[in-house]
Protein backbone atom coordinates (compact mmCIF):
# COMPACT_ATOMS: atom_id res chain seq x y z
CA UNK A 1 -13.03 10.76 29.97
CA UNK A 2 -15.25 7.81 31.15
CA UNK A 3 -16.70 6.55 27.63
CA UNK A 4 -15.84 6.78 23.94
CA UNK A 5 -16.99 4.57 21.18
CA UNK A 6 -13.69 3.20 20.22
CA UNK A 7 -9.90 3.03 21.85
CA UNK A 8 -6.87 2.55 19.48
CA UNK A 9 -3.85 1.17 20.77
CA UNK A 10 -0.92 2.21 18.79
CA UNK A 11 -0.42 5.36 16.18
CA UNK A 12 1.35 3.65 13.29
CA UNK A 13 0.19 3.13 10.16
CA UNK A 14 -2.46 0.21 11.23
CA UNK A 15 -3.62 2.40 13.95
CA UNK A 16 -4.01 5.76 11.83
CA UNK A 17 -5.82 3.93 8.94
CA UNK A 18 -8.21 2.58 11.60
CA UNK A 19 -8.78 6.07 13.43
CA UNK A 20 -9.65 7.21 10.11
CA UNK A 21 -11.93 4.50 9.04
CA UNK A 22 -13.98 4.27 12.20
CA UNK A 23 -14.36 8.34 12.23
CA UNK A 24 -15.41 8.53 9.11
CA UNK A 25 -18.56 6.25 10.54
CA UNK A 26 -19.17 9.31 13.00
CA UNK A 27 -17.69 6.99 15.99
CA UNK A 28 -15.74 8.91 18.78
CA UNK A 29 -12.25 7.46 18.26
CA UNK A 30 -9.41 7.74 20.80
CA UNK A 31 -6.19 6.79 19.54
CA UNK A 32 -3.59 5.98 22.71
CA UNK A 33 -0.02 6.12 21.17
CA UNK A 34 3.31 5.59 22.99
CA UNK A 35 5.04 8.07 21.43
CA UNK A 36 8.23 5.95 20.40
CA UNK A 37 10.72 7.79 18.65
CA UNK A 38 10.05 6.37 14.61
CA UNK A 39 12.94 8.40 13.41
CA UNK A 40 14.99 5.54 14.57
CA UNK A 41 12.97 2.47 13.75
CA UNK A 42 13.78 -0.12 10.76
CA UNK A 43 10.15 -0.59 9.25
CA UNK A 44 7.60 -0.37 6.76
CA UNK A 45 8.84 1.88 3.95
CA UNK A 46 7.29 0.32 0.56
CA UNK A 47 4.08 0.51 0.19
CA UNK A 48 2.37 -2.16 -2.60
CA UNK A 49 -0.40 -0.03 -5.65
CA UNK A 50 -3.31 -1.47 -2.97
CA UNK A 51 -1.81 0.00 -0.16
CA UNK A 52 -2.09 3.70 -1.82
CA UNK A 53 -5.73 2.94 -3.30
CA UNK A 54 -6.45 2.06 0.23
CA UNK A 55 -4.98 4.90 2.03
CA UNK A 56 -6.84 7.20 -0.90
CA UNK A 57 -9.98 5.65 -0.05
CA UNK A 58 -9.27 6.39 3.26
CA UNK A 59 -8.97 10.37 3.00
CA UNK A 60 -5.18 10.09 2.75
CA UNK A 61 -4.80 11.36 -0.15
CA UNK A 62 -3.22 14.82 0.47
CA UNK A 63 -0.77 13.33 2.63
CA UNK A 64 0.35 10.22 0.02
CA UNK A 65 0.84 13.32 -2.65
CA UNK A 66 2.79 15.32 -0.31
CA UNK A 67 5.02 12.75 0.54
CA UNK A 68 8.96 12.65 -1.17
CA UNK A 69 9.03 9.26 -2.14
CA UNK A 70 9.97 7.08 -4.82
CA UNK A 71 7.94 5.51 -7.56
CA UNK A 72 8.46 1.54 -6.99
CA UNK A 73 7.00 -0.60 -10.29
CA UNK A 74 7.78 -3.58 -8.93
CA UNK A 75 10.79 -6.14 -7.76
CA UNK A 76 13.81 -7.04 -9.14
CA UNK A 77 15.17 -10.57 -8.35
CA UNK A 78 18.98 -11.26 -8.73
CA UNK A 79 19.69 -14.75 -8.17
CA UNK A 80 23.00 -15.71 -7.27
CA UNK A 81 23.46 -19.03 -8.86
CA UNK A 82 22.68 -19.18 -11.47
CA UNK A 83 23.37 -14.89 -11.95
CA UNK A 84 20.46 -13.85 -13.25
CA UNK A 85 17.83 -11.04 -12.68
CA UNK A 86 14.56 -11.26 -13.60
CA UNK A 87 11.84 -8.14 -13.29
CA UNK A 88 8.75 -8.71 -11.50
CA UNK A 89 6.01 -5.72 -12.64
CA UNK A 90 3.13 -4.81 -10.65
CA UNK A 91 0.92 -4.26 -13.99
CA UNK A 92 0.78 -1.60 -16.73
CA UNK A 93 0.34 1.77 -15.28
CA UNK A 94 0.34 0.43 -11.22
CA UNK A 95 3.15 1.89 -9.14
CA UNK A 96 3.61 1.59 -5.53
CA UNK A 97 5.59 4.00 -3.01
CA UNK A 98 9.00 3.79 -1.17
CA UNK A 99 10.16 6.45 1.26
CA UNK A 100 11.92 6.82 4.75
CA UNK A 101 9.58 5.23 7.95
CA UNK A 102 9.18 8.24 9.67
CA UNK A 103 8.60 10.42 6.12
CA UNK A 104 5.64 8.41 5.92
CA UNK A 105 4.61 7.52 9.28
CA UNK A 106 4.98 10.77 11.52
CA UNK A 107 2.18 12.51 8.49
CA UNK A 108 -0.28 10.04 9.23
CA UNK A 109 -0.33 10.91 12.80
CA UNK A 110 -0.72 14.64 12.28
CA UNK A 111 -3.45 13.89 9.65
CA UNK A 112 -5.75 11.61 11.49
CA UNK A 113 -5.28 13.73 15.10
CA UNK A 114 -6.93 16.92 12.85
CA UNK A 115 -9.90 14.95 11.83
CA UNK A 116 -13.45 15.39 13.31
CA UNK A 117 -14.34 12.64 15.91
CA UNK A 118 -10.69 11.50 16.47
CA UNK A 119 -8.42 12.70 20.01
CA UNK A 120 -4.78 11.35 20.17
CA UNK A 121 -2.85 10.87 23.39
CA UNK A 122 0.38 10.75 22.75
CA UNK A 123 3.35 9.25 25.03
CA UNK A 124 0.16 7.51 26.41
CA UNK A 125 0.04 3.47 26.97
CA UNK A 126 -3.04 0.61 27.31
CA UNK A 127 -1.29 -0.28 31.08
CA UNK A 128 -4.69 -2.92 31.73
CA UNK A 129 -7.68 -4.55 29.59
CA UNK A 130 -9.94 -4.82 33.04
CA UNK A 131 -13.21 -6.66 31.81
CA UNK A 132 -13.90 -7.55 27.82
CA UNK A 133 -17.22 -9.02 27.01
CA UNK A 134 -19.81 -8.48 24.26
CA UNK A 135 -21.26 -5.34 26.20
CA UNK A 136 -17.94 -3.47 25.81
CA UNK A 137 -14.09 -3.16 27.30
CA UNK A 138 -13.00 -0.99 30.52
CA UNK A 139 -9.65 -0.61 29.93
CA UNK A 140 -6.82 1.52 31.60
CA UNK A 141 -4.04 4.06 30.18
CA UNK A 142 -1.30 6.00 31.41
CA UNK A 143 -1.04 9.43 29.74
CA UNK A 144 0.86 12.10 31.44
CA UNK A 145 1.92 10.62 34.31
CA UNK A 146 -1.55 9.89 35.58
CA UNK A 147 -3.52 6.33 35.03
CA UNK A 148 -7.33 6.97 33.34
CA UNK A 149 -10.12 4.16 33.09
CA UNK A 150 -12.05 4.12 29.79
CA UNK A 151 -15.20 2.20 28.96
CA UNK A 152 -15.41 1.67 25.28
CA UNK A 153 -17.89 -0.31 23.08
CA UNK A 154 -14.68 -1.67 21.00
CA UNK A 155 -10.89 -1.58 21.66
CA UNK A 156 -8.67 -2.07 18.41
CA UNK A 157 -5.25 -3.40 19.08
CA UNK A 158 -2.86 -1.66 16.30
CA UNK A 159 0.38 -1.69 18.86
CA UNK A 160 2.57 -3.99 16.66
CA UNK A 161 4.19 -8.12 15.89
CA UNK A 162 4.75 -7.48 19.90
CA UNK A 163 1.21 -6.08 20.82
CA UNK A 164 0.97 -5.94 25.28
CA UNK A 165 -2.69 -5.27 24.42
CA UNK A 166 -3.28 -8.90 23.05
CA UNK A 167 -1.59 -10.36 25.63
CA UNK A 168 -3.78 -8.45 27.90
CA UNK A 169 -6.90 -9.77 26.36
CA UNK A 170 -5.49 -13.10 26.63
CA UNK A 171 -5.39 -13.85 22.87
CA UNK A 172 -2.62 -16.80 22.32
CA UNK A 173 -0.04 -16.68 19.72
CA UNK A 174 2.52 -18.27 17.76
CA UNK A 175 5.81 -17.18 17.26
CA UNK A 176 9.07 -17.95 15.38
CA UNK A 177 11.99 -15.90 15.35
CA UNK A 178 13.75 -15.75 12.48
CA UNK A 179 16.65 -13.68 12.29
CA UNK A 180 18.68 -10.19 12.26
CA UNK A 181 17.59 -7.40 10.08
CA UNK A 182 20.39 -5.10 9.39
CA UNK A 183 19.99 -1.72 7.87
CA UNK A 184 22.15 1.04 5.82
CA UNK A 185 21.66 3.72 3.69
CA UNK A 186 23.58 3.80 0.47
CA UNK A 187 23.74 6.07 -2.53
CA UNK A 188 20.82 4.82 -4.80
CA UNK A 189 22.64 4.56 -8.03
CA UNK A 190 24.17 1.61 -6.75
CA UNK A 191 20.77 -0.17 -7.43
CA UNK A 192 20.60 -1.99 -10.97
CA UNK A 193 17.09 -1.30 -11.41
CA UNK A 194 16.07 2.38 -10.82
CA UNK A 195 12.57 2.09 -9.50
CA UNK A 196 12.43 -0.97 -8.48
CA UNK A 197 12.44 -3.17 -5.06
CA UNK A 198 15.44 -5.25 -5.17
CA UNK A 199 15.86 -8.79 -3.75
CA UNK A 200 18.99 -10.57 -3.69
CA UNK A 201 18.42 -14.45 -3.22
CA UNK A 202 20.59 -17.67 -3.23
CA UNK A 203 23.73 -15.92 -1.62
CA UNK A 204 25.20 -16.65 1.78
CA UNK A 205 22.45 -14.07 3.16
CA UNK A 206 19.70 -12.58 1.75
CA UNK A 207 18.89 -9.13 1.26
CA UNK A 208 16.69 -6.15 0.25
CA UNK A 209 17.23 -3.05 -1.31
CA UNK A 210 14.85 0.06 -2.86
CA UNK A 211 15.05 3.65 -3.16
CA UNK A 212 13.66 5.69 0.11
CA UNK A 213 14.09 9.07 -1.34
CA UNK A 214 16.25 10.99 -4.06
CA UNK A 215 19.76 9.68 -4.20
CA UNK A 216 19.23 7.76 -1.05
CA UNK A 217 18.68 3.59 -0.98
CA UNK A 218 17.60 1.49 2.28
CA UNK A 219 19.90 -1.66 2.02
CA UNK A 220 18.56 -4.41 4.56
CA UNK A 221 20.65 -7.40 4.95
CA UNK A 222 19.60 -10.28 6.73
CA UNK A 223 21.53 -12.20 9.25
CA UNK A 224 21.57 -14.98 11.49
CA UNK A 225 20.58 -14.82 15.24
CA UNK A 226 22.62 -13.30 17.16
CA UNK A 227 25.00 -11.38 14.72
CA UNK A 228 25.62 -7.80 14.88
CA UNK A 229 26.72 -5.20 12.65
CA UNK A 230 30.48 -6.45 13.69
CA UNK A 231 29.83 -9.74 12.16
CA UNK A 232 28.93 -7.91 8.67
CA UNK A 233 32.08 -5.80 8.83
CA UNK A 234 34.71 -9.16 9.75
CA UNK A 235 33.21 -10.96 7.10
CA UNK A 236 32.43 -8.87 4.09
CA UNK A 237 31.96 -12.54 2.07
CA UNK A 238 28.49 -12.53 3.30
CA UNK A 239 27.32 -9.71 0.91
CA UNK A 240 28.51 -12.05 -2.42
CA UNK A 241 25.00 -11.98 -3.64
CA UNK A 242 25.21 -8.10 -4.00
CA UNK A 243 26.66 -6.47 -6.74
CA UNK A 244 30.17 -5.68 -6.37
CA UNK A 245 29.64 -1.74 -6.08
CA UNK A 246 26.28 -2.30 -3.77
CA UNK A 247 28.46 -4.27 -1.81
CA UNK A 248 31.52 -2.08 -1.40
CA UNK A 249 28.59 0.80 -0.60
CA UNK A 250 27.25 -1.13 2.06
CA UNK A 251 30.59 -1.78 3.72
CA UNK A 252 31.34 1.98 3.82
CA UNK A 253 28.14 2.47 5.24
CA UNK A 254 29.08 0.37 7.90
CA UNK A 255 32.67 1.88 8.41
CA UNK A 256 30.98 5.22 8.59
CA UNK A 257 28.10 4.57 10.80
CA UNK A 258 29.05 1.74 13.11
CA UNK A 259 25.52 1.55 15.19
CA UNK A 260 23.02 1.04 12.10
CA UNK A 261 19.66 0.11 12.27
CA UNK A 262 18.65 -3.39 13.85
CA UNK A 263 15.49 -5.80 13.87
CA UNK A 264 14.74 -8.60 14.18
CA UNK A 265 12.78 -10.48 11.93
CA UNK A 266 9.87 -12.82 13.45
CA UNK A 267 6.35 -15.11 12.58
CA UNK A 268 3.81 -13.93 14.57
CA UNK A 269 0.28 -15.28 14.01
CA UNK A 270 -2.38 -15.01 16.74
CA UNK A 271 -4.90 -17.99 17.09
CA UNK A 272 -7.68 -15.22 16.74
CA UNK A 273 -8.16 -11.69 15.64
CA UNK A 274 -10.96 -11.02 17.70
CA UNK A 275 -12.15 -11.34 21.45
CA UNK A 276 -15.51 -9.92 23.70
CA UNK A 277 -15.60 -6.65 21.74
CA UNK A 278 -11.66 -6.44 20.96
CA UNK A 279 -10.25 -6.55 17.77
CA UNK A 280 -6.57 -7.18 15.96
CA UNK A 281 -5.08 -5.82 13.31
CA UNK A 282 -2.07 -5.13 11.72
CA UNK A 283 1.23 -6.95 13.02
CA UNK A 284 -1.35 -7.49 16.62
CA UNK A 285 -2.88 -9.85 14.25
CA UNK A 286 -0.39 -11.70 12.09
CA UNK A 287 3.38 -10.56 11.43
CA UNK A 288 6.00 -11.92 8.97
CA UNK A 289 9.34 -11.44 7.23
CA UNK A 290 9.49 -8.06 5.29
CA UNK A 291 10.74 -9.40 2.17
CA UNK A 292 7.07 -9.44 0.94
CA UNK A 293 7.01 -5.60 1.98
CA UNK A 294 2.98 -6.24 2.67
CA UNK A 295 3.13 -4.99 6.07
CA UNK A 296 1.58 -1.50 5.22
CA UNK A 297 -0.55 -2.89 2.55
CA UNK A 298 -2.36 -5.73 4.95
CA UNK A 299 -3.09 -3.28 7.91
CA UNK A 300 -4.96 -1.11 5.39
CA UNK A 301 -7.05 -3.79 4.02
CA UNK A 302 -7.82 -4.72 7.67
CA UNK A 303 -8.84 -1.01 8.47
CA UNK A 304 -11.14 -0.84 5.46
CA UNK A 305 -12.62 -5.05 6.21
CA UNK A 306 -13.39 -3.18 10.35
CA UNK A 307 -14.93 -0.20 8.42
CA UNK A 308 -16.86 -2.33 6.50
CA UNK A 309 -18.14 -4.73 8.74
CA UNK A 310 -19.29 -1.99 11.53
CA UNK A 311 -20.74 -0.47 8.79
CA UNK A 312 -22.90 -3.35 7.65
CA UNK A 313 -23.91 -4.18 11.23
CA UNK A 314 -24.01 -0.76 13.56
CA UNK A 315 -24.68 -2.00 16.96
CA UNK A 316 -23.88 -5.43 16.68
CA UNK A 317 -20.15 -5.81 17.91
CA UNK A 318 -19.63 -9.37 17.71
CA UNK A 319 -21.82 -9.88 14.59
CA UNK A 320 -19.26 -6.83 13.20
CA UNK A 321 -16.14 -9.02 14.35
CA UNK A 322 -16.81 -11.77 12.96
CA UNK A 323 -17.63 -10.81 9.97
CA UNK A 324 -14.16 -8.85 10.01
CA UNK A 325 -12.56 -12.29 11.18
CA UNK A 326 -13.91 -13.95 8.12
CA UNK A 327 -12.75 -11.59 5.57
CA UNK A 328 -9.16 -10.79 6.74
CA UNK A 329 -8.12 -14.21 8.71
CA UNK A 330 -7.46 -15.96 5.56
CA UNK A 331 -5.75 -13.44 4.10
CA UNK A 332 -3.37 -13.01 7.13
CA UNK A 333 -3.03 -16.84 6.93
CA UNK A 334 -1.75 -16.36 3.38
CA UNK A 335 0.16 -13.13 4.19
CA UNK A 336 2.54 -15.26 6.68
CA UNK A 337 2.39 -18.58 4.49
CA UNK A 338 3.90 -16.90 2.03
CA UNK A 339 6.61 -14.94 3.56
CA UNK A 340 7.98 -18.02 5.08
CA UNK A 341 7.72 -20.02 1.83
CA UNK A 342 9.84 -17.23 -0.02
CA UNK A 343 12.15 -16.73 2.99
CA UNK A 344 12.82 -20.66 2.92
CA UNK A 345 13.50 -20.64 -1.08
CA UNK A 346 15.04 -17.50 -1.07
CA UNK A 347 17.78 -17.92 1.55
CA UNK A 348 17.90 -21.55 2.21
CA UNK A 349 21.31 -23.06 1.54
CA UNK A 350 20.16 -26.68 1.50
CA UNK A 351 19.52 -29.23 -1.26
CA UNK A 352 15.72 -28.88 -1.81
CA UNK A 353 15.65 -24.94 -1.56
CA UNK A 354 18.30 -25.01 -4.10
CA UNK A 355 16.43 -26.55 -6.27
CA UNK A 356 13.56 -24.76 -5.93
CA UNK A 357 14.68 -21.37 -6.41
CA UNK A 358 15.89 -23.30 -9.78
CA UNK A 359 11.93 -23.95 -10.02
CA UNK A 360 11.07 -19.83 -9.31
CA UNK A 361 13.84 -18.86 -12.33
CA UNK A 362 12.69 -21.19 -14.19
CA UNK A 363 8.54 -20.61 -13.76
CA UNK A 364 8.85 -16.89 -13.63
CA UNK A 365 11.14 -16.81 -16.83
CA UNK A 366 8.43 -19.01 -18.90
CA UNK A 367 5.48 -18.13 -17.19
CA UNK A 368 4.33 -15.08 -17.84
CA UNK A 369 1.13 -15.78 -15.97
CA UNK A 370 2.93 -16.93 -12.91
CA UNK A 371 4.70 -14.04 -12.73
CA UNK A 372 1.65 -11.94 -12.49
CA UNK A 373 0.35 -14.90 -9.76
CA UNK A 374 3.23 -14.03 -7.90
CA UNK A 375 3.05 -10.69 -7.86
CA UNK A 376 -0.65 -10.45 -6.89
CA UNK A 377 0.16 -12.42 -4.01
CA UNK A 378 3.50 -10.65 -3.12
CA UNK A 379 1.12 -7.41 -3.37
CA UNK A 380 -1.39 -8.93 -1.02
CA UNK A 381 -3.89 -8.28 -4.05
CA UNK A 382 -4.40 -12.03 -3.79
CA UNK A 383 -5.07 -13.11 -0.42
CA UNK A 384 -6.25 -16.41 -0.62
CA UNK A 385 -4.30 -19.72 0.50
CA UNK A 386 -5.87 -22.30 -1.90
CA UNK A 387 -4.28 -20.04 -4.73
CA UNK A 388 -0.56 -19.32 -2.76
CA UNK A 389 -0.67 -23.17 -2.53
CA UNK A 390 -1.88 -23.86 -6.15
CA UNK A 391 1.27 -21.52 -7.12
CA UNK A 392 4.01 -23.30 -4.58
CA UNK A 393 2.82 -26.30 -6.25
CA UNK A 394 3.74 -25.43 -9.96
CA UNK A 395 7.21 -24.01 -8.88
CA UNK A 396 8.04 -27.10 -7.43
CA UNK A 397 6.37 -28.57 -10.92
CA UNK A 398 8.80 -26.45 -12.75
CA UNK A 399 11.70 -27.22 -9.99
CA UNK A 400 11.43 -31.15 -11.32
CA UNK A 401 11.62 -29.67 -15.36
CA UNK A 402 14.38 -27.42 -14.35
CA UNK A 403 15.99 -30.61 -12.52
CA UNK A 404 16.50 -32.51 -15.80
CA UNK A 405 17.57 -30.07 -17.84
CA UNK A 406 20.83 -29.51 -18.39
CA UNK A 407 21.50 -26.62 -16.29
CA UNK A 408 19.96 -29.10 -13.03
CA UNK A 409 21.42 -32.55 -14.47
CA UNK A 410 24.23 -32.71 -11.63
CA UNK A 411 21.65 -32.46 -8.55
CA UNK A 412 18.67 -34.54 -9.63
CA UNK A 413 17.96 -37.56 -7.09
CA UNK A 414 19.62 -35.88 -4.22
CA UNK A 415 17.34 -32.92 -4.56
CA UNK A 416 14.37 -34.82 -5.51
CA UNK A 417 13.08 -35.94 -1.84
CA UNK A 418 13.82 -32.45 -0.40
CA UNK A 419 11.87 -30.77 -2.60
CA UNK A 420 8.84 -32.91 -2.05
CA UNK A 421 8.91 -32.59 1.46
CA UNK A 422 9.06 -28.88 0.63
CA UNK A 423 5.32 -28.94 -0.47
CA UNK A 424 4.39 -30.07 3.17
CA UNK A 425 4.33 -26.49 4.75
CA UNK A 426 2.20 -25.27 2.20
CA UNK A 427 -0.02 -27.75 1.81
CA UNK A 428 -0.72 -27.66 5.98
CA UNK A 429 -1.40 -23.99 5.81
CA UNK A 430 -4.04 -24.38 3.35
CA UNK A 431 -5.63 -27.54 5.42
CA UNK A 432 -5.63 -25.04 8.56
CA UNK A 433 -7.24 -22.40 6.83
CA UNK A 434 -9.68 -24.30 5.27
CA UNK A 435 -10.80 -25.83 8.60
CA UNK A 436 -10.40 -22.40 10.42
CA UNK A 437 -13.08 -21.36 7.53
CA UNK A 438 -14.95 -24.26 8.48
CA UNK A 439 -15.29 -23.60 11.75
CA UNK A 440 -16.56 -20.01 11.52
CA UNK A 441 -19.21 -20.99 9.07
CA UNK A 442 -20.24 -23.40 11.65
CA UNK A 443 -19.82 -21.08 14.34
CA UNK A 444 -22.79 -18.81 11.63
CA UNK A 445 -24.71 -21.16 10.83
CA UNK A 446 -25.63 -23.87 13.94
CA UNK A 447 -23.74 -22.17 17.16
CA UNK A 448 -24.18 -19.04 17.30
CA UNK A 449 -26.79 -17.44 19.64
CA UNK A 450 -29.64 -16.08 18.27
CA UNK A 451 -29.26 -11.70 17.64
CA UNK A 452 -31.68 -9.69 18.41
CA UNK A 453 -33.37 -8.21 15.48
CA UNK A 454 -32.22 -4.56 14.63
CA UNK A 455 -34.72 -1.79 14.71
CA UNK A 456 -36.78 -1.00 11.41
CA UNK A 457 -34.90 1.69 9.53
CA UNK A 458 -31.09 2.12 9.10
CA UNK A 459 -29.41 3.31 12.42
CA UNK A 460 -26.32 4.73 12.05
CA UNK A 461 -22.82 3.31 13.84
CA UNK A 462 -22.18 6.36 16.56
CA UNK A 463 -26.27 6.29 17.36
CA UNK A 464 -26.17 2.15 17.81
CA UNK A 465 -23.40 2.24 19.46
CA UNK A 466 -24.92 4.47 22.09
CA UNK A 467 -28.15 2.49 22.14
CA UNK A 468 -26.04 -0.25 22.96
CA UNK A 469 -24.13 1.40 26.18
């Protein structure tokens, strides 16, 4: 093979929804997966209402209803101190999915590598991006034990938070680990709130916990650096935020199994999403802490935004890319933003995150309309920063009113200045967005070279992308 429209690297979720996106424009889509072994992988397994419209819309459908997975209508909070719980619902009549990883990731695979236009390699891996420019990507893989070269008019980076493609194309990035993801399975009537994603917040760890499939619950505790499943089993303490029968249920689980499933849980942002005629998306593009479970839900939106944009300009790579760079980099701004906000207040253990998980109970519980906010952005419904930061803003509003009440009265001046300079992370994501926005409608409007005008009459994607060769 010596040409093909477009090269996927990586056959998860973000590279399946891709595959199927770009084929459906009538491009030639090779889709280069390594084959690893997802049976064994702690990953996406809830999927938010817009992920399953999206992977509908995408010609999913047969394989969404198919599926044995679990109705999720939203999250369940359980704050530790104060104990209380509060439901979070997606909306009247919206439900999103939760099953097993490789229940919902090996069907993609098989679906996409039936479709017209699409070939998959698997146990095949990018091994060298050679030359990337606005003409196209030669690019080598290793499938079979023997090394091919491949030009393509666009290569799509959907290998993952770890992606060797985008350090092949030389794309910077910034990363933060966080810490330890440990996972069990547990019987799921231990969960308080059948149907339901569970977060359990203000305890000496945090944790998550939802249904995967009947009878069965995924259990994912979070650790510091450096533990291990030992350090869960010597100090059962650490699980106080559970309830007492969740608890006991993950200890067993440990006792039983002694080598669960690890992760580690990391910020990965890229300083762009697209380069020459590369593109990222998925975790290749931005990567945070799963508590906001909108893993699955972002790389679809970013399949449909590439869809889109090739769509509305067949033959024009860069003009394509760009245009895909302006509708999803804010939103994978806002994806990360947020997950390390909510990590912060949700597991912090210091004076200001105290008291502004007092400021979440206390604007979700008399806010009806900020718990919708929330939920929209927890969803990735909502995607942009101005209105994450608008929303930090009025929990820490209702963090100083839950202050001097007289549930707060004991912690009010030594929590005060914490809090405030809790508003600063926030408040700098929005002020990098807004100038990363700035600079692409600069980059439209005075930089950018002049295109050549397309053809009279609407060209197709696959026959503009061979004009273009």
């Amino acid at each position: 093979m010596d040409e093909v429209d477009v090269v996927i690297a990586g056959g998860g979720p973000a590279g399946c929804a891709v595959a199927a996106a770009l084929a459906e424009l009538g491009l030639a889509v090779l889709l280069v997966d390594a084959g690893v072994d997802r049976h064994k992988q702690l990953a996406g397994e809830l999927l938010h209402p817009t992920g399953v419209r999206d992977l509908h819309a995408l010609g999913f459908g047969d394989v969404v209803d198919a599926w044995v997975s679990q109705p999720v209508r939203g999250f369940a909070v359980r704050f530790h101190a104060p104990a209380r719980t509060l439901l979070l619902p997606y909306g009247r009549g919206v439900t999103g999915l939760s099953l097993e990883h490789a229940t919902l990731t090996v069907p993609l695979l098989e679906s996409v590598g039936r479709r017209h236009n699409v070939t998959v390699y698997s146990r095949a891996r990018v091994t060298a991006v050679d030359h990337n420019d606005a003409r196209g990507v030669r690019l080598r893989f290793c499938y079979q034990g023997v090394e091919h070269t491949v030009h393509t008019r666009l290569l799509v980076a959907a290998d993952g938070r770890a992606s060797p493609v985008r350090r092949m194309l030389g794309i910077a990035e910034h990363h933060q680990r966080l810490s330890t993801m440990l996972g069990v399975t547990v019987d799921s009537a231990c969960l308080p709130h059948p149907e339901h994603g569970h977060q359990f917040v203000g305890g000496p760890v945090h944790a998550l916990a939802y249904a995967i499939q009947p009878g069965v619950a995924r259990v994912m505790v979070d650790l510091p650096l450096g533990s291990t499943a030992q350090t869960l089993k010597a100090r059962p303490e650490l699980l106080l935020a559970l309830p007492r029968r969740l608890g006991a249920e993950v200890q067993q689980a440990l006792e039983q199994r002694p080598a669960p499933r690890m992760a580690s849980n990391d910020d990965w942002l890229a300083e762009t999403v697209w380069a020459g005629s590369a593109v990222l998306v998925g975790d290749a593009a931005a990567c945070c802490h799963p508590l906001t479970a909108s893993g699955m839900a972002s790389c679809f939106h970013d399949a449909r935004a590439l869809q889109e944009a090739l769509h509305r300009h067949p033959g024009h790579i860069a003009r394509a890319l760009e245009r895909y760079a302006n509708e999803r980099r804010p939103a994978q701004r806002t994806r990360v933003a947020l997950a390390s906000a909510l990590y912060s207040a949700f597991a912090g253990q210091d004076e200001g995150m105290r008291a502004l998980r007092m400021g979440l109970l206390h604007y979700w519980e008399h806010s009806p309309r900020g718990a919708r906010a929330s939920m929209a952005l927890l969803s990735s419904e909502e995607p942009r920063m101005r209105v994450m930061a608008r929303e930090y803003l009025r929990v820490v509003g209702h963090a100083f009113i839950a202050m001097f009440s007289p549930l707060g009265r004991g912690r009010r001046l030594r929590s005060a200045g914490p809090l405030l300079r809790s508003a600063g992370p926030p408040l700098r994501g929005t002020l990098a967005s807004a100038m990363e926005q700035m600079g692409s409608w600069l980059h439209r409007r005075v930089r950018r070279p002049v295109y050549r005008l397309a053809r009279a009459g609407w060209a197709s994607p696959r026959r503009a992308f061979a004009s273009n060769r």
